[in-house]
C-alpha atoms as a PDB file:
ATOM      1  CA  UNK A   1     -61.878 121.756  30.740  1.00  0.00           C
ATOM      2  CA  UNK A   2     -60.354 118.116  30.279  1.00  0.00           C
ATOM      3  CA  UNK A   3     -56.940 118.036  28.652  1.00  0.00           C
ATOM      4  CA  UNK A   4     -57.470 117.108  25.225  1.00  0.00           C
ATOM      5  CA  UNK A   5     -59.905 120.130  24.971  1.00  0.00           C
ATOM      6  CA  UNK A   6     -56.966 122.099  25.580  1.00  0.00           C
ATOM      7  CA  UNK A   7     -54.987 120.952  23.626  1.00  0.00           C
ATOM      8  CA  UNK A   8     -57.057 121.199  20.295  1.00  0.00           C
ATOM      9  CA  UNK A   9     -57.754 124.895  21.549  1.00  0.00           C
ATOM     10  CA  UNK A  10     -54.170 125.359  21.901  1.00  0.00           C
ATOM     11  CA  UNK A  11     -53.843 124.229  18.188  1.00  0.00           C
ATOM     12  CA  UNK A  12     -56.229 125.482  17.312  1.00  0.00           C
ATOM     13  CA  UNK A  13     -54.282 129.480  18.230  1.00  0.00           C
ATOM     14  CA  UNK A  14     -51.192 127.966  16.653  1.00  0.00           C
ATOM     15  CA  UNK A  15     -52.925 127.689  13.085  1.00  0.00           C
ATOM     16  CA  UNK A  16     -54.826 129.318  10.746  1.00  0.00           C
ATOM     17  CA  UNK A  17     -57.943 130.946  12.427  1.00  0.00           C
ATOM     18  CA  UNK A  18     -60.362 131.304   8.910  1.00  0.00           C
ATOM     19  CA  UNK A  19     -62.077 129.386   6.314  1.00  0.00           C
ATOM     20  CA  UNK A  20     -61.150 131.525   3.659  1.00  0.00           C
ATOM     21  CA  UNK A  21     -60.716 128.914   0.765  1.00  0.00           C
ATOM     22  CA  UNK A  22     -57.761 128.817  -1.214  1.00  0.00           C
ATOM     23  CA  UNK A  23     -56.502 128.132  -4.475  1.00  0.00           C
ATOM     24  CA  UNK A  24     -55.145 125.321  -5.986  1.00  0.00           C
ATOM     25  CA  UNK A  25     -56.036 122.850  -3.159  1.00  0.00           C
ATOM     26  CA  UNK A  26     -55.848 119.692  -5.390  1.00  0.00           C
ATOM     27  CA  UNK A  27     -52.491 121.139  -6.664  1.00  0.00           C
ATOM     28  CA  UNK A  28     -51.071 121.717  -3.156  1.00  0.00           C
ATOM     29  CA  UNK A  29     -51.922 117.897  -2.144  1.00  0.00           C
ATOM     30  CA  UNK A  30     -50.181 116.438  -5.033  1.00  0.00           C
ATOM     31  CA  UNK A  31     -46.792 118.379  -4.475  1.00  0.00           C
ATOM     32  CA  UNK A  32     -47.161 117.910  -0.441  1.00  0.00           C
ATOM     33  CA  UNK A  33     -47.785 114.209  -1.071  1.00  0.00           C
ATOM     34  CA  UNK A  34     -44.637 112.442  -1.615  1.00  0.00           C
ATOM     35  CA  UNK A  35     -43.774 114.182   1.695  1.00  0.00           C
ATOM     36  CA  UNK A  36     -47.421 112.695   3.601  1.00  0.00           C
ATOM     37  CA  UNK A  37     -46.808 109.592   5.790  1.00  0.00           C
ATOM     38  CA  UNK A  38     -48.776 106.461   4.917  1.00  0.00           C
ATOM     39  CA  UNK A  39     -51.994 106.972   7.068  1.00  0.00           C
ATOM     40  CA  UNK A  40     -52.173 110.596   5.203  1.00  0.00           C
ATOM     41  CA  UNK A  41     -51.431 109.493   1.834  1.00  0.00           C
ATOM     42  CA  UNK A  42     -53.994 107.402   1.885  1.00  0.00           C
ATOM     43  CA  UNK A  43     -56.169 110.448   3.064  1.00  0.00           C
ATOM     44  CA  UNK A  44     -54.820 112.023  -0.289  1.00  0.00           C
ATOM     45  CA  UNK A  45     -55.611 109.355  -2.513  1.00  0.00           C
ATOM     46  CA  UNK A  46     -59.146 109.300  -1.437  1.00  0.00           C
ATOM     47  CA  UNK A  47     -59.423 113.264  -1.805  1.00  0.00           C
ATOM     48  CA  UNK A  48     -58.043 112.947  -5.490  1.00  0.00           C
ATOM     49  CA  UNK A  49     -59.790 110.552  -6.490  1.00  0.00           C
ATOM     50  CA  UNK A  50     -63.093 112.094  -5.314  1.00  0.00           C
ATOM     51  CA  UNK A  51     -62.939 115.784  -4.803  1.00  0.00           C
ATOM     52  CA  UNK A  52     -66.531 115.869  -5.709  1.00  0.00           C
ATOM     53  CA  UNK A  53     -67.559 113.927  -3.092  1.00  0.00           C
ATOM     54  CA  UNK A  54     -65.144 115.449  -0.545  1.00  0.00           C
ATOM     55  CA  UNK A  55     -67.474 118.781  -0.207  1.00  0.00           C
ATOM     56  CA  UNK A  56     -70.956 116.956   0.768  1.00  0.00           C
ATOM     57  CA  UNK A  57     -68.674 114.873   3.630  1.00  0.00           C
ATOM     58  CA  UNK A  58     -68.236 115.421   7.131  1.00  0.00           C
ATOM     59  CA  UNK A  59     -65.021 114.625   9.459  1.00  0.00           C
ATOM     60  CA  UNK A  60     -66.167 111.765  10.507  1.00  0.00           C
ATOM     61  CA  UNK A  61     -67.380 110.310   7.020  1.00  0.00           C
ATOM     62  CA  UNK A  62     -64.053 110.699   5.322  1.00  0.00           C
ATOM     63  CA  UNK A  63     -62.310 109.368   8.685  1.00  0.00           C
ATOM     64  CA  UNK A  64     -64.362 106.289   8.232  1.00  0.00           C
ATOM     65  CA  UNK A  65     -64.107 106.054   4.586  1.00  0.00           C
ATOM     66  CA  UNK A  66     -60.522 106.420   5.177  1.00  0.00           C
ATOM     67  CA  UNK A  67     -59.698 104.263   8.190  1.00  0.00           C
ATOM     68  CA  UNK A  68     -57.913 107.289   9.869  1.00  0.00           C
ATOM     69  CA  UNK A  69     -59.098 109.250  13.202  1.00  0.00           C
ATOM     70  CA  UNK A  70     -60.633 112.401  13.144  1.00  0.00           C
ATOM     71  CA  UNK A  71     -57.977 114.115  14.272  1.00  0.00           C
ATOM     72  CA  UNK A  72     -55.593 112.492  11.425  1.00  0.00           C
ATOM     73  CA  UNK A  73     -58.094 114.145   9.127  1.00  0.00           C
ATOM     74  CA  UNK A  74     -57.221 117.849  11.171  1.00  0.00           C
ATOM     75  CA  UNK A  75     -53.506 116.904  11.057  1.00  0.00           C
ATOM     76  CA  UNK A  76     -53.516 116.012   7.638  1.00  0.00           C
ATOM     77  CA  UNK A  77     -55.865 119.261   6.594  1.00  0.00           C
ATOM     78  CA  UNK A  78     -52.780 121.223   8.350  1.00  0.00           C
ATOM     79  CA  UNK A  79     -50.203 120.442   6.640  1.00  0.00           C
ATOM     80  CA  UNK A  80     -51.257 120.916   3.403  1.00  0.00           C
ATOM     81  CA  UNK A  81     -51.707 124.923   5.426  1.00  0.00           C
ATOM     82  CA  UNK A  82     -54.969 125.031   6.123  1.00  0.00           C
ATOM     83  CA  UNK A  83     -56.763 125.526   9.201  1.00  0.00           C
ATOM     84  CA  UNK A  84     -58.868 122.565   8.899  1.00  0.00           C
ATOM     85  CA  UNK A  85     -61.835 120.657   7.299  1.00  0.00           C
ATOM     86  CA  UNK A  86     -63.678 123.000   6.497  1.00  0.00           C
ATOM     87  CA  UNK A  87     -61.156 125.130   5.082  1.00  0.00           C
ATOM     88  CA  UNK A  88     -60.340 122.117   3.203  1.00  0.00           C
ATOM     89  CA  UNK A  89     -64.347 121.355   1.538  1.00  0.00           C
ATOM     90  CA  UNK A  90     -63.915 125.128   0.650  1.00  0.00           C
ATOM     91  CA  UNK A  91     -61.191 125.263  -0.941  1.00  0.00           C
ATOM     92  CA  UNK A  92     -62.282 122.140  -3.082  1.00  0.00           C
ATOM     93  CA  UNK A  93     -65.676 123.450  -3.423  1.00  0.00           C
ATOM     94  CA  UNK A  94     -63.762 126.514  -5.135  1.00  0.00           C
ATOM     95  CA  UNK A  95     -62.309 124.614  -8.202  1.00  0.00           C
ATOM     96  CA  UNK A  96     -65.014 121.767  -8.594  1.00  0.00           C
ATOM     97  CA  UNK A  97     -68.616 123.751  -8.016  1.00  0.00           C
ATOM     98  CA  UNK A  98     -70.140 126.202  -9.920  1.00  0.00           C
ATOM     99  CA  UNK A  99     -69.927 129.760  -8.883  1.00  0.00           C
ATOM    100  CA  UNK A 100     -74.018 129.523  -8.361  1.00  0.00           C
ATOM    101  CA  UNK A 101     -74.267 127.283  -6.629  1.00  0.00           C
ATOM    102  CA  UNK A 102     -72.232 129.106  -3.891  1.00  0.00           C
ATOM    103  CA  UNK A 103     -76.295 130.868  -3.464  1.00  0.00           C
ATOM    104  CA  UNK A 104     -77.999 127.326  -4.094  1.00  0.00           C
ATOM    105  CA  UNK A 105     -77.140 123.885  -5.353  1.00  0.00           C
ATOM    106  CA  UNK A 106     -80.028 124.000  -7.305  1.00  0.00           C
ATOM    107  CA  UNK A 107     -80.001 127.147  -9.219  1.00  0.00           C
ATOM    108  CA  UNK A 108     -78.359 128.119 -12.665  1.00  0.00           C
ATOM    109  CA  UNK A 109     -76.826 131.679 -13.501  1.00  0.00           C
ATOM    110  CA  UNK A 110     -80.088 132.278 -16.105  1.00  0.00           C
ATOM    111  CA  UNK A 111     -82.456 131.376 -14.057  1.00  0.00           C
ATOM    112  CA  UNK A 112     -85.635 134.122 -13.962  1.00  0.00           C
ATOM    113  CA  UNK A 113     -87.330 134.845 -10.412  1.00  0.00           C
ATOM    114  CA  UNK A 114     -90.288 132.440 -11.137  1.00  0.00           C
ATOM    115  CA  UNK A 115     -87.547 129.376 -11.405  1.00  0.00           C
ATOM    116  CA  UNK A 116     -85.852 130.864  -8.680  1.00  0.00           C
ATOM    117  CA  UNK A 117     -88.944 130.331  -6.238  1.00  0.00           C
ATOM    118  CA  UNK A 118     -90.305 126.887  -7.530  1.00  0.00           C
ATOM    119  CA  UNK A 119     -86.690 125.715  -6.820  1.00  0.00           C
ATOM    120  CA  UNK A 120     -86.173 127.448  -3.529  1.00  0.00           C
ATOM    121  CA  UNK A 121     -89.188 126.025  -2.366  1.00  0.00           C
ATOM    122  CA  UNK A 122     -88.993 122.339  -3.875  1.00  0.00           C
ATOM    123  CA  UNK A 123     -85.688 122.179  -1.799  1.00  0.00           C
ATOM    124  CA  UNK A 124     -87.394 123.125   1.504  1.00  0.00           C
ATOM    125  CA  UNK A 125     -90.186 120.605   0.834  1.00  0.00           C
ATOM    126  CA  UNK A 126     -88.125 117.944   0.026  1.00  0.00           C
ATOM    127  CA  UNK A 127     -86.148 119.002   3.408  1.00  0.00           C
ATOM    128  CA  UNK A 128     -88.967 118.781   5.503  1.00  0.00           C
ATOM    129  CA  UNK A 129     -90.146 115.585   3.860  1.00  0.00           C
ATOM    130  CA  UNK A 130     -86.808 113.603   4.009  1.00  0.00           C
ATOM    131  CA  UNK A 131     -86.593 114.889   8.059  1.00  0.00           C
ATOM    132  CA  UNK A 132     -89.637 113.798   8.396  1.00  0.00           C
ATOM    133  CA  UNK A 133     -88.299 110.218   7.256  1.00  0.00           C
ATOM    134  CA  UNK A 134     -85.511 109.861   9.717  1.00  0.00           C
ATOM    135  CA  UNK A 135     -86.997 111.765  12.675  1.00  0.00           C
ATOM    136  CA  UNK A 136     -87.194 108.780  14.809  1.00  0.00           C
ATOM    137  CA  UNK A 137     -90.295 109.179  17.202  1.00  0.00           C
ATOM    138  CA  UNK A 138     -88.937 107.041  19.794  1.00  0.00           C
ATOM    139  CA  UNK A 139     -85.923 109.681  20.301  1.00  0.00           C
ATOM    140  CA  UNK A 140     -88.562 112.671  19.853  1.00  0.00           C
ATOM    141  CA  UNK A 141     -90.067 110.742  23.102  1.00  0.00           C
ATOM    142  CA  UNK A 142     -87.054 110.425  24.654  1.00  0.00           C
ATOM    143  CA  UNK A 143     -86.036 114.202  24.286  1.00  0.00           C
ATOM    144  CA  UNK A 144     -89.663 115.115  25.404  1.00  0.00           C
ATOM    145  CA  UNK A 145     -88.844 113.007  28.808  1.00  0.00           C
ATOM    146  CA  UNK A 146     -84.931 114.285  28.974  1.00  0.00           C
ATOM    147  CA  UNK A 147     -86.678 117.864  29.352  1.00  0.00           C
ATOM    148  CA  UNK A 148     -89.206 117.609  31.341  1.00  0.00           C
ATOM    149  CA  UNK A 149     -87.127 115.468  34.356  1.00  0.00           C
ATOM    150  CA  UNK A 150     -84.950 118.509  34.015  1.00  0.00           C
ATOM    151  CA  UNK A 151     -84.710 121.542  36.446  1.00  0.00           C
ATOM    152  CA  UNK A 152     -83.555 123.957  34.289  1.00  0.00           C
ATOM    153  CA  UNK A 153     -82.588 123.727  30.152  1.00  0.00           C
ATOM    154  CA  UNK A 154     -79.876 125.065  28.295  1.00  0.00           C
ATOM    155  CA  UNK A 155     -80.265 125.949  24.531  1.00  0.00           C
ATOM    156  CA  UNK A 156     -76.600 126.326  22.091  1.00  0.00           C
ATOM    157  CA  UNK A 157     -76.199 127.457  18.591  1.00  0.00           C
ATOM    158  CA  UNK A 158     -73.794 129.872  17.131  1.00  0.00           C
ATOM    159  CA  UNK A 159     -74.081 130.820  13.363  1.00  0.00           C
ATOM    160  CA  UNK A 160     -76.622 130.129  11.358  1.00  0.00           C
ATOM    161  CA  UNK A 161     -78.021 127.779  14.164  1.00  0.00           C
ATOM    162  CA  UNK A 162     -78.162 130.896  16.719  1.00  0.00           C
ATOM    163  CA  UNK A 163     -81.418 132.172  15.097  1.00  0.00           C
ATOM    164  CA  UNK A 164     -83.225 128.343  15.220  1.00  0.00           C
ATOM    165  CA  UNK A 165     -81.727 128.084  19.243  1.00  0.00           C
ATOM    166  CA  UNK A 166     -83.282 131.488  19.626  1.00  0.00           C
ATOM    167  CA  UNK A 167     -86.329 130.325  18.855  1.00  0.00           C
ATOM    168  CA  UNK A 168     -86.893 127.031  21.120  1.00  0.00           C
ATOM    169  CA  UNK A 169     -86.016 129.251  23.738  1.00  0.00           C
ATOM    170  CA  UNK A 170     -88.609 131.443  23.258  1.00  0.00           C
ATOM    171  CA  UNK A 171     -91.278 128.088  22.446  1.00  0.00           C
ATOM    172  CA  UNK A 172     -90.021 126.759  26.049  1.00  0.00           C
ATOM    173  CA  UNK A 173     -90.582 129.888  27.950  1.00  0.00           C
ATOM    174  CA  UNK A 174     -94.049 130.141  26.356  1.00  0.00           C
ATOM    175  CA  UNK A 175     -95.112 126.769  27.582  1.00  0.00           C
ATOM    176  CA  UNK A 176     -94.005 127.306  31.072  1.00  0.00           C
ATOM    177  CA  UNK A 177     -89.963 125.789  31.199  1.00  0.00           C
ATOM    178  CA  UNK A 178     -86.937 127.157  32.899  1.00  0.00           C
ATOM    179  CA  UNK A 179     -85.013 127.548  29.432  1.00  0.00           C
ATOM    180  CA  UNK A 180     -82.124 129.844  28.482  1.00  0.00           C
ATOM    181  CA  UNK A 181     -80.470 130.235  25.104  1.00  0.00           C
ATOM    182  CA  UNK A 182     -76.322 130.503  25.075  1.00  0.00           C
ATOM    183  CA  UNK A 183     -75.347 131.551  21.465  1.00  0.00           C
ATOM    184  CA  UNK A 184     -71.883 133.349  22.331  1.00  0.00           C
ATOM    185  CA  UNK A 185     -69.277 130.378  22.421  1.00  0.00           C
ATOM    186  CA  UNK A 186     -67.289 131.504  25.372  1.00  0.00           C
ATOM    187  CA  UNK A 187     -70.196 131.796  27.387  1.00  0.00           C
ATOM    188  CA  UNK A 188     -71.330 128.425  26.236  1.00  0.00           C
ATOM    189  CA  UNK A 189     -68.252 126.509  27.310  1.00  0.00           C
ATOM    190  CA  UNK A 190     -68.671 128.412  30.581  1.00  0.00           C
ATOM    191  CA  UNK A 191     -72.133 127.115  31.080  1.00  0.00           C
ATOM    192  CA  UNK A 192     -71.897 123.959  29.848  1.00  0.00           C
ATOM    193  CA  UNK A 193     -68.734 123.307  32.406  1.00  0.00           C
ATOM    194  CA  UNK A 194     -71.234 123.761  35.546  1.00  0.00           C
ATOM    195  CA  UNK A 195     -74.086 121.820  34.138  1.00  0.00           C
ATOM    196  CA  UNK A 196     -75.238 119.047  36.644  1.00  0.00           C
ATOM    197  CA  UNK A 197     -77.587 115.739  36.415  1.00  0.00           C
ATOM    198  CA  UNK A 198     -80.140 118.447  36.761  1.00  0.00           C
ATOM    199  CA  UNK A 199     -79.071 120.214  33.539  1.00  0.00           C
ATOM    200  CA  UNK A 200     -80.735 119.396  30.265  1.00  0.00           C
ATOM    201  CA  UNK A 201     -78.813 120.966  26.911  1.00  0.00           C
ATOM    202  CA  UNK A 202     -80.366 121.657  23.599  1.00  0.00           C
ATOM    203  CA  UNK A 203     -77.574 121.872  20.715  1.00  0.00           C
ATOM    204  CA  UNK A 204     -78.608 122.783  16.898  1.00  0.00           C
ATOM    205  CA  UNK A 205     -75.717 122.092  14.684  1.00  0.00           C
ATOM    206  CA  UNK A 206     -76.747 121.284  11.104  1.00  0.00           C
ATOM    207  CA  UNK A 207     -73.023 119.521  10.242  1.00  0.00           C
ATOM    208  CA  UNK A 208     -72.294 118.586  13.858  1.00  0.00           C
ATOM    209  CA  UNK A 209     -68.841 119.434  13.333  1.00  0.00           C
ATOM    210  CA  UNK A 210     -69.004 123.164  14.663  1.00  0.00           C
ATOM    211  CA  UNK A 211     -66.328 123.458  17.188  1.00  0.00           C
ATOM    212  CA  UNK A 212     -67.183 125.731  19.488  1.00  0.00           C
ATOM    213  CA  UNK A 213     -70.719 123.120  19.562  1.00  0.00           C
ATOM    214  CA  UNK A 214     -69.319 120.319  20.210  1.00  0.00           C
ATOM    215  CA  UNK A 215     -67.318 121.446  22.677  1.00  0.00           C
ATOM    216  CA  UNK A 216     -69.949 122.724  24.635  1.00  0.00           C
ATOM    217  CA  UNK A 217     -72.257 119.702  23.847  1.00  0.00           C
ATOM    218  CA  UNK A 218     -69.322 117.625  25.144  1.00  0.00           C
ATOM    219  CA  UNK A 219     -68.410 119.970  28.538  1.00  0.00           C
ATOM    220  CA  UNK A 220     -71.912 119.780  29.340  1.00  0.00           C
ATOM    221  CA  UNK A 221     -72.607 115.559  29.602  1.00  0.00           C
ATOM    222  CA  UNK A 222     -69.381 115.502  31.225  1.00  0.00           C
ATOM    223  CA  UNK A 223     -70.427 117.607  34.356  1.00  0.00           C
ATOM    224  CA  UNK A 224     -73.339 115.517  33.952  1.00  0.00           C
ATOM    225  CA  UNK A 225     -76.107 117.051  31.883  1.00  0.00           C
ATOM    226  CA  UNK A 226     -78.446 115.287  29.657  1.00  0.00           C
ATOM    227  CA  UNK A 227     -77.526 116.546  26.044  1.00  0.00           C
ATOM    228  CA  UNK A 228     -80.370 116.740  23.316  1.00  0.00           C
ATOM    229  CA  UNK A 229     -79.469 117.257  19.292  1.00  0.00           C
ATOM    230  CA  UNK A 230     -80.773 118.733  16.634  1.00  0.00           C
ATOM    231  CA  UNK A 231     -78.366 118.161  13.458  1.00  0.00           C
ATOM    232  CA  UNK A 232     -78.337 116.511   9.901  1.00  0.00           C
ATOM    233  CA  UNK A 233     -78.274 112.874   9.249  1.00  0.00           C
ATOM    234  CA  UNK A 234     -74.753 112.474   8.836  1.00  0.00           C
ATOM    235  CA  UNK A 235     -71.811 110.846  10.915  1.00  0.00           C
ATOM    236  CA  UNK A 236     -70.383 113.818  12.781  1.00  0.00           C
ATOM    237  CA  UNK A 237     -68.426 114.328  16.062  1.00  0.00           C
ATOM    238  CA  UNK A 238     -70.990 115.940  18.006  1.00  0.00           C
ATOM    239  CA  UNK A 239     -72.864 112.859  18.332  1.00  0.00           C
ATOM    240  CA  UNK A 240     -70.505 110.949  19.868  1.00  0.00           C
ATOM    241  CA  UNK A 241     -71.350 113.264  23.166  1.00  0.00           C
ATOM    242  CA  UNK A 242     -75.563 113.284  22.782  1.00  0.00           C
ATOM    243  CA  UNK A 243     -77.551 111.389  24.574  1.00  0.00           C
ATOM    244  CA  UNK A 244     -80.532 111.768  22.082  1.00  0.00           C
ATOM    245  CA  UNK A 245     -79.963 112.815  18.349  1.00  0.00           C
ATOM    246  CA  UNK A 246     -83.137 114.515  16.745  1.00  0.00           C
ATOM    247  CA  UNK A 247     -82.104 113.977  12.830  1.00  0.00           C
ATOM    248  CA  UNK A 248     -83.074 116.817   9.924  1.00  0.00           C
ATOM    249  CA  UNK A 249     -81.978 115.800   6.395  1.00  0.00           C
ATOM    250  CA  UNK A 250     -81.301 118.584   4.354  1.00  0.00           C
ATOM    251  CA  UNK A 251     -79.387 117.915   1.093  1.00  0.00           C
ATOM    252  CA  UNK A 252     -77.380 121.790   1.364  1.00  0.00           C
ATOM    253  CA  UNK A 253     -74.625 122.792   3.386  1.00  0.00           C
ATOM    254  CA  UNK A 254     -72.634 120.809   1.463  1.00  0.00           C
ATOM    255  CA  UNK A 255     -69.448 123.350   1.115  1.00  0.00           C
ATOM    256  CA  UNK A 256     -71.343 126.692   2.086  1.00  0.00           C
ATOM    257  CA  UNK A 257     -70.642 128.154   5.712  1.00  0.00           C
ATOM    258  CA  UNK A 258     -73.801 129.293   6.114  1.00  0.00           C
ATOM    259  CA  UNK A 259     -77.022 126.705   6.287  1.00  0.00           C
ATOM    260  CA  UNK A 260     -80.716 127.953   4.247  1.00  0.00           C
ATOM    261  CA  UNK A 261     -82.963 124.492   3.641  1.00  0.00           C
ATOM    262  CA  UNK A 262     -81.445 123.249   6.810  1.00  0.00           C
ATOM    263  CA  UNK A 263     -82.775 125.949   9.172  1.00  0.00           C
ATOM    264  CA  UNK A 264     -86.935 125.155   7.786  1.00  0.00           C
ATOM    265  CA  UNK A 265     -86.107 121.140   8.484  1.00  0.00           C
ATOM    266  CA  UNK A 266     -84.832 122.247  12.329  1.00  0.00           C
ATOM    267  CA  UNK A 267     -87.257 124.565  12.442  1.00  0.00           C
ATOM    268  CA  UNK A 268     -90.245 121.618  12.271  1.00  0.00           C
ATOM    269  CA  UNK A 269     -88.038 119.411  14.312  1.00  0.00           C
ATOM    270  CA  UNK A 270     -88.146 122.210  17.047  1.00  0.00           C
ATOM    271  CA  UNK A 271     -92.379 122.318  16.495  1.00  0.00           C
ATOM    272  CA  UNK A 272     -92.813 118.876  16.829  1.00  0.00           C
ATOM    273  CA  UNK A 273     -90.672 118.916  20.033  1.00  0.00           C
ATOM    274  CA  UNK A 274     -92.176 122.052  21.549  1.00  0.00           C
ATOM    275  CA  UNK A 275     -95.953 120.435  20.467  1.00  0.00           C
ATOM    276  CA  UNK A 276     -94.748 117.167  22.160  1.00  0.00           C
ATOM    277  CA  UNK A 277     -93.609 118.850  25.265  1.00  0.00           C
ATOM    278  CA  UNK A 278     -96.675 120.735  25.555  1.00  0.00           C
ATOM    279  CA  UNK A 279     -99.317 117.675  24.999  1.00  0.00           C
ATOM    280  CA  UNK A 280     -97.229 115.202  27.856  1.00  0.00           C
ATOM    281  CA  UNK A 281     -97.803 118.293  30.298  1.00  0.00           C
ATOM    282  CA  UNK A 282    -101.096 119.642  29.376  1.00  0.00           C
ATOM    283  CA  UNK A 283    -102.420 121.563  32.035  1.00  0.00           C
ATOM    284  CA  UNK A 284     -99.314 123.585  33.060  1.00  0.00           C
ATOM    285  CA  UNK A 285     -98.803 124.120  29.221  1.00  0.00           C
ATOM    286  CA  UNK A 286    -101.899 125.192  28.399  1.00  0.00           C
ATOM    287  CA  UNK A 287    -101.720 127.546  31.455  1.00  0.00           C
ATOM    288  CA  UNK A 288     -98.783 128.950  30.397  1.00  0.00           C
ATOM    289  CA  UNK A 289     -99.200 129.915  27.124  1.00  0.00           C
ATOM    290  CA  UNK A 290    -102.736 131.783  28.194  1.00  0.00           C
ATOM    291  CA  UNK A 291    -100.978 133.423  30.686  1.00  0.00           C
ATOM    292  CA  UNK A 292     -98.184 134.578  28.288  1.00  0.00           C
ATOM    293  CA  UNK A 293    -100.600 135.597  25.784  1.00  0.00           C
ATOM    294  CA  UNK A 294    -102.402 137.821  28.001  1.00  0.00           C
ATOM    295  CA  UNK A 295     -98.643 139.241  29.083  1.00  0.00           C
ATOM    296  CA  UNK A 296     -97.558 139.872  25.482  1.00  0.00           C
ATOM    297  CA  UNK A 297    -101.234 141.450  24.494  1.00  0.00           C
ATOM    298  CA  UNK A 298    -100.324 144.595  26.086  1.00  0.00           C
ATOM    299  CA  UNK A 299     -97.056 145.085  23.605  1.00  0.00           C
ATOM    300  CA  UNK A 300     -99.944 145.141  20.377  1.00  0.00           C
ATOM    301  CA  UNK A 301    -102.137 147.642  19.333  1.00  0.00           C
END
């Protein structure tokens, strides 16, 4: 584990360890701010001016919009006492959304079952029809070659993205590939750290900002694996360590911990992949899969 990893785990242990949002955030920056140097003032200007906006950003976006570093954006999360970003979106989240929309973006407090579904639904359509607009084939090709020059593939996810890792392992094993899914973080930075060139990882992170991810993502290309991501279109830092990025665009996630519309969009990116995989080595797929059928007929009735 390189140095600066350390360190920002080490940091990390010194500060606040939840996401628990808190009250008065807006409040908090405007007495803390005659105290902020200039790089984090201007930070705070662009969070007052904006909190709306803050909550549907990532890291990276507000260090851009900003002019600051990612890790200003950390710094200056800190010492207004939180333990971060997404503590941060929270907390905002908290005094400028509507209690609803904590469940869905989309719903209202009166709304009868019947509303309920048509807007549940018309957010995972329009999910899977704005992924399908910025799922660049050329990268879906690249992935498909990535994984099968590799000797054996790793799969990471932890949260809401475990369940959606869970299941590309299964799709690989099914079609005949050396796969294994990692969704316990420790074990993850474990693995990743003695990856090799042979080593091709899988990582589903809807913001891309997930630390333990991105740490793991970023162990694993630098012992030398190819690294392979599934995440929304959005600047975010796990990017910065993927060789191919497989985009999703789902609108939610934008304050919640916990991804819904996201997890149908990665869902088709991971059929598309699996299907793609599968047609550029026919036979041996093909093979697989009736072999694997025949295995799994004994477990039904």
């Amino acid at each position: 584990m390189d140095k600066k990893i350390m360190k920002n785990e080490k940091t990390a242990r010194s500060g606040p360890t939840h996401h628990t949002p808190v009250e008065n955030a807006l409040a908090r920056l405007t007495i803390a701010y005659p105290t902020l140097a200039k790089g984090a003032q201007r930070i705070a200007d662009y969070v007052i001016e904006q909190p709306e906006r803050i909550v549907s950003m990532s890291v990276t976006e507000l260090s851009e919009a900003t002019g600051a570093s990612e890790g200003s954006v950390i710094n200056f999360c800190r010492k207004l006492g939180l333990s971060g970003f997404q503590q941060l979106k929270l907390s905002l989240a908290q005094e400028t959304v509507q209690p609803v929309q904590f469940i869905h973006e989309d719903l209202e407090r009166g709304d009868d079952p019947d509303t309920v579904c048509r807007k549940i639904f018309h957010s995972g359509i329009q999910a899977l029809r704005n992924s399908l607009s910025v799922l660049d084939p050329k990268s879906l090709a690249k992935a498909v070659e990535i994984f099968r020059q590799a000797k054996r593939i790793e799969i990471y996810g932890v949260g809401s993205s475990a369940p959606i890792a869970e299941d590309a392992h299964y799709r690989m094993l099914r079609i005949g590939l050396d796969a294994k899914v990692v969704t316990d973080s420790h074990i993850q930075a474990i693995s990743a750290s003695q990856a090799n060139p042979d080593v091709a990882v899988l990582t589903v992170s809807h913001s891309g900002a997930t630390h333990e991810t991105v740490t793991s993502t970023k162990l694993a290309k630098k012992a030398g694996a190819k690294t392979v991501v599934i995440t929304n279109f959005a600047r975010s830092p796990i990017q910065s360590h993927a060789d191919v990025v497989l985009f999703t665009m789902a609108r939610e996630t934008l304050f919640r911990t916990e991804a819904m519309t996201s997890r149908i969009a990665q869902l088709c990116v991971v059929d598309a992949l699996i299907a793609a995989l599968a047609l550029a080595d026919y036979d041996r797929s093909t093979t697989s899969l009736k072999q694997t059928f025949e295995t799994l007929s004994i477990k039904r009735f």
